[in-house]
Protein backbone atom coordinates (compact mmCIF):
# COMPACT_ATOMS: atom_id res chain seq x y z
CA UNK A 1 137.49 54.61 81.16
CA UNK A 2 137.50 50.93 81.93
CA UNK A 3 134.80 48.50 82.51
CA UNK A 4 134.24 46.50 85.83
CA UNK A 5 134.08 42.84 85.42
CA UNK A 6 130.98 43.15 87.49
CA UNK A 7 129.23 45.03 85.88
CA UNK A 8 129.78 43.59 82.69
CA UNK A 9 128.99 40.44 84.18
CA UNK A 10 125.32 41.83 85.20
CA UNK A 11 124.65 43.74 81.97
CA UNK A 12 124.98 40.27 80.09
CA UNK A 13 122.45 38.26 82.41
CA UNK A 14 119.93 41.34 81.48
CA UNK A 15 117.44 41.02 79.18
CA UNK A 16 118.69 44.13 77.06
CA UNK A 17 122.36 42.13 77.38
CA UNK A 18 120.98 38.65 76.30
CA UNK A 19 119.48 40.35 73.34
CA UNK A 20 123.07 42.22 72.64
CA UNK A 21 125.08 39.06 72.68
CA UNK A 22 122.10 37.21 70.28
CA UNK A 23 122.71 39.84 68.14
CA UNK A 24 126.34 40.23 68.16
CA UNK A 25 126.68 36.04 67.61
CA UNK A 26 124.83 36.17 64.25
CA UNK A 27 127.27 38.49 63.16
CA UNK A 28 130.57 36.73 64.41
CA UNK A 29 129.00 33.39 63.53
CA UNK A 30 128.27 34.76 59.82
CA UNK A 31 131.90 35.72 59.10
CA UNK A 32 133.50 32.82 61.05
CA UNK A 33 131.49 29.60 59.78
CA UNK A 34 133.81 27.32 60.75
CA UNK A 35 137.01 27.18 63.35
CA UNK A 36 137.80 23.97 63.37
CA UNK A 37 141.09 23.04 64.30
CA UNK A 38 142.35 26.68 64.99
CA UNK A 39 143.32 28.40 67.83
CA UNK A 40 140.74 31.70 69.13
CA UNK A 41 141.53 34.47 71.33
CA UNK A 42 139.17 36.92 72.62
CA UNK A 43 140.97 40.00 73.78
CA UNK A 44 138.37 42.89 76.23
CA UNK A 45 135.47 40.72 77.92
CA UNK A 46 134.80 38.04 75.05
CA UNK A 47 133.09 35.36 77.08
CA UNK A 48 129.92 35.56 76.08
CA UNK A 49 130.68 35.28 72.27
CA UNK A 50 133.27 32.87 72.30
CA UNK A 51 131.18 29.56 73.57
CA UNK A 52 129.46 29.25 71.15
CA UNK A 53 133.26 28.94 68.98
CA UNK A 54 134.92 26.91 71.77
CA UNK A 55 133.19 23.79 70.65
CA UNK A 56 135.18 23.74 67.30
CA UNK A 57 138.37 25.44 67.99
CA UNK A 58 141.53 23.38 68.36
CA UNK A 59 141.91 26.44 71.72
CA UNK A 60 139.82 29.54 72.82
CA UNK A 61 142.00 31.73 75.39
CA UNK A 62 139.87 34.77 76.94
CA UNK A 63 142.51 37.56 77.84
CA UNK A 64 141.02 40.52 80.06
CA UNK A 65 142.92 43.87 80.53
CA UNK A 66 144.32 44.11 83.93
CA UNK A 67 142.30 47.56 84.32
CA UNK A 68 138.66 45.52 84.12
CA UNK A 69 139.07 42.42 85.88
CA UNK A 70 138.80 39.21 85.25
CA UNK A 71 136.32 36.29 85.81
CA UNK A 72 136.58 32.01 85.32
CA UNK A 73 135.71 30.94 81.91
CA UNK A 74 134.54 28.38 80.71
CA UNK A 75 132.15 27.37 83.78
CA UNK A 76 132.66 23.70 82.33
CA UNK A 77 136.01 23.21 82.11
CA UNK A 78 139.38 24.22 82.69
CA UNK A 79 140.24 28.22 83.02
CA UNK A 80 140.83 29.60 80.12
CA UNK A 81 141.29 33.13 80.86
CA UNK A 82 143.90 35.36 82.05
CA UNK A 83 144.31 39.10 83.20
CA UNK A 84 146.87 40.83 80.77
CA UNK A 85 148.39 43.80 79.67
CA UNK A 86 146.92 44.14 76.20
CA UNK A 87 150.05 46.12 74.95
CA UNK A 88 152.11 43.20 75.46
CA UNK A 89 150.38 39.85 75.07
CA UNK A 90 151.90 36.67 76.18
CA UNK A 91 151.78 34.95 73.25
CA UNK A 92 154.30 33.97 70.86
CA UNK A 93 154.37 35.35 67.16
CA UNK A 94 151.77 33.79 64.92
CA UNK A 95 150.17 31.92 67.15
CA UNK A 96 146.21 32.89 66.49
CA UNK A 97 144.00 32.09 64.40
CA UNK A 98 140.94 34.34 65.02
CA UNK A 99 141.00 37.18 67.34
CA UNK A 100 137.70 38.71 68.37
CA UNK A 101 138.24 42.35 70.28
CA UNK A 102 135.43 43.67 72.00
CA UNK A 103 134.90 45.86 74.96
CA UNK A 104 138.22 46.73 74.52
CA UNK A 105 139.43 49.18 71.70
CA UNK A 106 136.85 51.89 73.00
CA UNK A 107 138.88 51.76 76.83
CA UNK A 108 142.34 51.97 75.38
CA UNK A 109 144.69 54.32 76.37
CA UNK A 110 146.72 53.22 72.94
CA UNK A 111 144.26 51.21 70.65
CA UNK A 112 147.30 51.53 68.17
CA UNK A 113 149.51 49.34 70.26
CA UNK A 114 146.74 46.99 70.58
CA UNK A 115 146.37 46.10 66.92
CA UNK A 116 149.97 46.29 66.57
CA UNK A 117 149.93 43.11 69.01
CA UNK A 118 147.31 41.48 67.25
CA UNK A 119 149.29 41.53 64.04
CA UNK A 120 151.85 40.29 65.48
CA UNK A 121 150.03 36.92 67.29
CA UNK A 122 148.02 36.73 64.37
CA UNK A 123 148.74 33.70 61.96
CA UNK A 124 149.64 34.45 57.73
CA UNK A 125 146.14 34.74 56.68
CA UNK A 126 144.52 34.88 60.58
CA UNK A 127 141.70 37.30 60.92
CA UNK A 128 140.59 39.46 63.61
CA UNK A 129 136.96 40.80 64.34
CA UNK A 130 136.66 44.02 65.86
CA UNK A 131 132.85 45.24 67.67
CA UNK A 132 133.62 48.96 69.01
CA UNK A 133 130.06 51.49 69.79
CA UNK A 134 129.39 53.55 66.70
CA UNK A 135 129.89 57.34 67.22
CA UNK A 136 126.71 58.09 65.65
CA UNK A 137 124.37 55.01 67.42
CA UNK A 138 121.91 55.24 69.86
CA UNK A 139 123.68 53.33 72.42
CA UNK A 140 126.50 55.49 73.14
CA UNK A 141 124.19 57.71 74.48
CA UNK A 142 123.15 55.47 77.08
CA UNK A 143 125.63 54.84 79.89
CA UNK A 144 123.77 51.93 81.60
CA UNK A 145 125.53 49.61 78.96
CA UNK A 146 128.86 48.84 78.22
CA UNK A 147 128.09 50.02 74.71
CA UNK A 148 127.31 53.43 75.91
CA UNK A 149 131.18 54.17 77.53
CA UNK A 150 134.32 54.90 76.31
CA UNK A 151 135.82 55.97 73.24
CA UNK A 152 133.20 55.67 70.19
CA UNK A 153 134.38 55.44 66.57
CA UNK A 154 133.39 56.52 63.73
CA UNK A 155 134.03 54.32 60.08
CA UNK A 156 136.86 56.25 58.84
CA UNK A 157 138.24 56.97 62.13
CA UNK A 158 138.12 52.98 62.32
CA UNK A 159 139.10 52.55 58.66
CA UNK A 160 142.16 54.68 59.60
CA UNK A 161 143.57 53.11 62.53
CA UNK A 162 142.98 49.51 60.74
CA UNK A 163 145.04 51.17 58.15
CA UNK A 164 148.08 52.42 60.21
CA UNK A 165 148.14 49.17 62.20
CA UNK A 166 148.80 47.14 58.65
CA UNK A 167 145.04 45.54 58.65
CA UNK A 168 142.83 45.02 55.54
CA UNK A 169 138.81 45.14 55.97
CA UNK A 170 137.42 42.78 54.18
CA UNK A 171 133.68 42.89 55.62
CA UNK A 172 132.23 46.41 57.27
CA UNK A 173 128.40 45.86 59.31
CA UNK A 174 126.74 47.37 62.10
CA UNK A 175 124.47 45.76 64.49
CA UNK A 176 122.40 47.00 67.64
CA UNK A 177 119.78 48.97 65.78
CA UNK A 178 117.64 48.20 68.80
CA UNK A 179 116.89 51.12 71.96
CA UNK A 180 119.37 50.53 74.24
CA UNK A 181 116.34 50.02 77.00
CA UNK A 182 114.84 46.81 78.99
CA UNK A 183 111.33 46.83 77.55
CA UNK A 184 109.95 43.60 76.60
CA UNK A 185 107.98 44.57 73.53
CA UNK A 186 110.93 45.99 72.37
CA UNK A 187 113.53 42.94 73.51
CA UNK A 188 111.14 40.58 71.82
CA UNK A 189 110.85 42.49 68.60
CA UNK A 190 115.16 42.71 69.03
CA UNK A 191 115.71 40.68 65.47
CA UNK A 192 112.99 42.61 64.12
CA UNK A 193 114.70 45.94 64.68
CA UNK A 194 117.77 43.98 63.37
CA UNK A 195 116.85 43.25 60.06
CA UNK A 196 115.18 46.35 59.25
CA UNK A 197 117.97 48.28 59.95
CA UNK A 198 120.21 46.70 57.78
CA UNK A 199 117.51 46.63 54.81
CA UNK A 200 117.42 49.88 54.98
CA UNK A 201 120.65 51.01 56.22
CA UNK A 202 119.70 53.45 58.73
CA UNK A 203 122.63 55.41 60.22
CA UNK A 204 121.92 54.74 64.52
CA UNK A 205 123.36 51.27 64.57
CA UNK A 206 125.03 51.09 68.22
CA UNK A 207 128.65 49.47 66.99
CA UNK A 208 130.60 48.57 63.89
CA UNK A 209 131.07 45.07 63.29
CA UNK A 210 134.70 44.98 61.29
CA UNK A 211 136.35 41.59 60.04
CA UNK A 212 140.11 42.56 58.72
CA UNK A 213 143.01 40.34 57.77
CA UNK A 214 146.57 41.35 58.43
CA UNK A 215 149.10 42.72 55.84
CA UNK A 216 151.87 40.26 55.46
CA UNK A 217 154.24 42.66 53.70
CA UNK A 218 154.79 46.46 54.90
CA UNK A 219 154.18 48.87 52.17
CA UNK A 220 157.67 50.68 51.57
CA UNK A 221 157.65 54.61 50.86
CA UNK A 222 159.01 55.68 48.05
CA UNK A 223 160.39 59.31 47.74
CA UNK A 224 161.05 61.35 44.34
CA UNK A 225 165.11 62.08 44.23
CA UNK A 226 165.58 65.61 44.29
CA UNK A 227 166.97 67.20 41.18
CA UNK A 228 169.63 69.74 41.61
CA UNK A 229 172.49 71.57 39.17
CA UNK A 230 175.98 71.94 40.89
CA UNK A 231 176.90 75.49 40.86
CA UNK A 232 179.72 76.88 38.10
CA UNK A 233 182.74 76.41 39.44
CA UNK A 234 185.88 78.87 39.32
CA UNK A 235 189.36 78.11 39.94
CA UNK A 236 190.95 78.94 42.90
CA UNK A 237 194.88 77.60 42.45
CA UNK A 238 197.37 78.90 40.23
CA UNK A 239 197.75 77.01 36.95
CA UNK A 240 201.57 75.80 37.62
CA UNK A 241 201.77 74.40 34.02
CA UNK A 242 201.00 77.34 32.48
CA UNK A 243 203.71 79.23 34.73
CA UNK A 244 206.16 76.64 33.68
CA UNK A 245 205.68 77.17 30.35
CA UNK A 246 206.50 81.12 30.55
CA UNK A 247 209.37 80.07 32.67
CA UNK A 248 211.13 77.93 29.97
CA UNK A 249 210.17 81.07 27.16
CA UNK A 250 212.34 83.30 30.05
CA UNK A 251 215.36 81.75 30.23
């Protein structure tokens, strides 16, 4: 299922969306303190966490599958975005930095594919941060949100495809332990619910928050030779010297 840019759009000017992207930014801004001088693509609907990266990066694109639409950012300056087909990227080969994915894994016909283009944009050492709802949060339950559609993931379902696709996690977290609802008691106390739930680890965060790195060499598979004995062998032609011989005794 894809997202509409519209809606998207709307959920992030809500109060329940502000307090999403607040949330989401510590996160992103703990892993990635500085990007100074390095390039930054956001690949689903990245907007709202890339400003507050744009600042320092040498570039920030914003590239939207074709399926969801796509919208002017930044409001500032010149457009940085473009619609795309996120199976085939129009970038050249390591030419990112930092990659941020979300809103997009969980819509994918072929995540697989994706990743396997993000390793291949991604610089020696880049590193790529993938948000995707958690199978086991609260929010996927709610479809009012972007959070609460698509395909969710579980951590070893996630661990796995990272895996396949020749990525290395180097930092697992969850975030969103706040009801998916617009209540202001709860919106206010939105940091609150935050840090609780990651003192105490409690198992209905609403997405996993996954930094990974790619592989720069592909593991090669190594097979155990087969051992086999030749069969015994008979012989099948005449032995001509041994006729010779009882020729020569004839005659």
């Amino acid at each position: 299922m894809a997202f509409d840019i519209v809606d998207l759009r709307s959920f992030y000017a809500s109060g329940l969306g502000r307090s999403a992207r607040s949330l989401l930014s510590q996160h992103i801004l703990t892993r990635w303190t500085s990007c100074i001088g390095q390039s930054v693509m956001g690949l689903g609907y990245a907007p709202p966490y890339l400003d507050p990266l744009r600042s320092q990066a040498l570039r920030a694109l914003a590239f939207m599958p074709a399926a969801m639409g796509v919208v002017n950012w930044p409001n500032d300056a010149l457009s940085a975005t473009a619609l795309v087909d996120p199976d085939t990227l129009p970038l050249p080969d390591s030419s990112m930095d930092r990659v941020l994915l979300v809103h997009c894994l969980e819509i994918a016909q072929h995540p697989r594919n994706i990743l396997e283009e993000i390793w291949r944009i991604l610089t020696p050492g880049g590193r790529m941060i993938v948000i995707v709802p958690s199978r086991s949060g609260l929010w996927i339950h709610s479809e009012q949100t972007p959070f609460g559609q698509g395909q969710p993931f579980s951590r070893s379902q996630l661990r796995d495809l990272l895996r396949e696709t020749l990525f290395s996690p180097v930092h697992w977290g969850e975030a969103l332990y706040l009801p998916p609802f617009e209540r202001q008691l709860w919106l206010k106390s939105a940091h609150t619910f935050e840090k609780l739930g990651r003192t105490l680890s409690l198992p209905f965060a609403g997405v996993h928050v996954v930094e990974a790195t790619k592989q720069l060499y592909r593991p090669v598979l190594t097979r155990n030779a087969s051992r086999f004995s030749l069969p015994q062998t008979q012989r099948v032609l005449p032995n001509y010297a041994g006729s010779n011989q009882r020729l020569k005794q004839q005659v």
